[in-house]
Protein backbone atom coordinates (compact mmCIF):
# COMPACT_ATOMS: atom_id res chain seq x y z
CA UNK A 1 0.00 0.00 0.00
CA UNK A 2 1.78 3.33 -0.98
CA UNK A 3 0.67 6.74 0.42
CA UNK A 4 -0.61 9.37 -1.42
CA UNK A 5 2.19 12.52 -2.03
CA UNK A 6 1.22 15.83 0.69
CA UNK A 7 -0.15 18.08 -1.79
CA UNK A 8 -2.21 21.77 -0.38
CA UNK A 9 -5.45 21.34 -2.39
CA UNK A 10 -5.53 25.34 -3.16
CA UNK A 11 -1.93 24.97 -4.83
CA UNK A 12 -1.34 24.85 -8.13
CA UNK A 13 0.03 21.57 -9.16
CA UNK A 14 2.07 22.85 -11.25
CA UNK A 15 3.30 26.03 -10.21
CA UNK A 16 2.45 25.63 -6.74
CA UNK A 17 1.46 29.27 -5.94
CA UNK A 18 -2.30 29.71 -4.65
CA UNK A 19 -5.28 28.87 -7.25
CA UNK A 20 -7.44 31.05 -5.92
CA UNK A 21 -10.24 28.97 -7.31
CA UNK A 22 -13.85 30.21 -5.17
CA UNK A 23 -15.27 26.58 -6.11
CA UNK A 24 -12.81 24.62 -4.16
CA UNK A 25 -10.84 27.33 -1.61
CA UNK A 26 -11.39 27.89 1.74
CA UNK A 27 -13.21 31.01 1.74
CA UNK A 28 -16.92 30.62 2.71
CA UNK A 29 -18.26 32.54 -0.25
CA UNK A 30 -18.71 30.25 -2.91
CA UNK A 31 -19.49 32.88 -5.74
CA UNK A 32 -18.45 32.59 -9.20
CA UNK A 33 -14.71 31.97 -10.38
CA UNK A 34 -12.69 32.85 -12.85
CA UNK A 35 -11.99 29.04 -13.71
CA UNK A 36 -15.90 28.79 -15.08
CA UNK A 37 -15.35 31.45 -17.92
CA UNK A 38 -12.27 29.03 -19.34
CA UNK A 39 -11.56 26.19 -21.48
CA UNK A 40 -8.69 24.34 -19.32
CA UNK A 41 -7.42 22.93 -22.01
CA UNK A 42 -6.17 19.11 -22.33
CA UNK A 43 -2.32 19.58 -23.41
CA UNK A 44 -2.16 21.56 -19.90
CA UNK A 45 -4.29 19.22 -18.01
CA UNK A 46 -1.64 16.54 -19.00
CA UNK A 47 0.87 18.53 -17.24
CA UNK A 48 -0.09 17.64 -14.10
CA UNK A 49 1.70 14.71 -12.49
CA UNK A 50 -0.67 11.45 -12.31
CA UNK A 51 -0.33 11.73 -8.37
CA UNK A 52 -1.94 14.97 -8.34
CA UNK A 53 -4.68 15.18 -10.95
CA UNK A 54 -8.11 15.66 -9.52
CA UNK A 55 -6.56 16.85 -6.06
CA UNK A 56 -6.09 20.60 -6.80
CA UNK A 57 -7.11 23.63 -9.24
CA UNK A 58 -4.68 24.82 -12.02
CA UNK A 59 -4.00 28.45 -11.12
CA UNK A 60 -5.01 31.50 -13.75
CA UNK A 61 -1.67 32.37 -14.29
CA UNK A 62 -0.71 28.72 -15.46
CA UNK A 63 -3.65 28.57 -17.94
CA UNK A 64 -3.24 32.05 -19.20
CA UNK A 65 0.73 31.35 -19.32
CA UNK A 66 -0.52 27.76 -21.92
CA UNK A 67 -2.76 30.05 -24.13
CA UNK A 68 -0.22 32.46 -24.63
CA UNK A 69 2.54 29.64 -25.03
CA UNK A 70 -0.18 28.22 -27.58
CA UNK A 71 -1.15 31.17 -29.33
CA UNK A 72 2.56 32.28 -29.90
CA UNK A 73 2.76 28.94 -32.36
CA UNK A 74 -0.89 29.10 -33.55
CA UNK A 75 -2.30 32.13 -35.27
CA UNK A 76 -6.01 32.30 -34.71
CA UNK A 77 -8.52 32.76 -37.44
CA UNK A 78 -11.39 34.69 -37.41
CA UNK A 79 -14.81 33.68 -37.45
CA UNK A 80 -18.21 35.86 -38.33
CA UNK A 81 -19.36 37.65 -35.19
CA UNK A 82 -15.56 37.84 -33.73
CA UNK A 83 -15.52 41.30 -34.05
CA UNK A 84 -16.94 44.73 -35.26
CA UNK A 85 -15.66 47.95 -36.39
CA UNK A 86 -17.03 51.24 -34.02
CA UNK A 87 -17.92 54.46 -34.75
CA UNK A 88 -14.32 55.34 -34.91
CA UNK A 89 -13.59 52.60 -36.86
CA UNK A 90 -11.76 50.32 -34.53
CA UNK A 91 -11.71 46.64 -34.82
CA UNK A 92 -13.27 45.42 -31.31
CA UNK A 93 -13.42 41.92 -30.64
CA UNK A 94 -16.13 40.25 -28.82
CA UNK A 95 -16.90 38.65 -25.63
CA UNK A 96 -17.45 35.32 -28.16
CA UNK A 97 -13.96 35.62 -29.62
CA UNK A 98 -12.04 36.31 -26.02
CA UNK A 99 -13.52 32.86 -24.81
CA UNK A 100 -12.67 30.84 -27.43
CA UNK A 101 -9.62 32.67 -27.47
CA UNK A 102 -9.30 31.02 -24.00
CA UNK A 103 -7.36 33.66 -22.40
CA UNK A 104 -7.29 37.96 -21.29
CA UNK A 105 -3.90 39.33 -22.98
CA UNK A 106 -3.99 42.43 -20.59
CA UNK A 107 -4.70 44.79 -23.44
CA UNK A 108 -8.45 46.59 -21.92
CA UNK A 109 -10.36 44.92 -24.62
CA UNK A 110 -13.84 46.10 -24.49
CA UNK A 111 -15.55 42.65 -24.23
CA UNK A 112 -13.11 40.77 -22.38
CA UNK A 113 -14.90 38.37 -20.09
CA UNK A 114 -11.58 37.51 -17.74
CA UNK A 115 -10.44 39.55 -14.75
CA UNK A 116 -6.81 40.01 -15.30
CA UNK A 117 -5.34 39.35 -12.17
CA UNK A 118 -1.51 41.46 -13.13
């Protein structure tokens, strides 16, 4: 019979810094968290060590950190209803784009549906 490793449950398993996930922290609030609005996505899922999966939250930072590492390599196309033009004719994305986008870049976009957290 082998023990399981000591692992915090509101560490990152991968960073280790806090998760700050509201679904599974300590904090008796149970509102809405950031990690509903996101697509964690499989190829940083299968980061985390076998030992650990399914014991703690992947922190913002690490999935924000893998979309940016991902769309670095992978330019994204557009799609009808990613974006509009305003009335002074600047190309504003929207809140459908940003989440399949899967993460904020910290630029102010108008629609962004992710609270930076830098």
């Amino acid at each position: 019979m082998t023990s399981q490793p000591q692992h915090d449950a509101f560490e990152c398993p991968l960073c280790g810094k806090p998760s700050h996930c509201q679904l599974c922290g300590a904090a008796p609030h149970k509102g809405p968290c950031w990690c509903t609005t996101v697509r964690i996505p499989d190829g940083l899922l299968a980061r985390v060590p076998l030992e650990l999966r399914n014991r703690a939250c992947i922190c913002q930072a690490c999935v924000t950190a893998f979309w940016q590492e991902q769309s670095d390599t992978q330019p994204q196309a557009f799609r009808r209803g990613d974006f509009y033009f305003d009335q002074n004719g600047l190309m504003v994305f929207t809140v459908a784009y940003h989440l399949r986008r899967g993460h904020c870049c910290g630029s102010g976009c108008r629609h962004c549906p992710y609270q930076s957290k830098e």
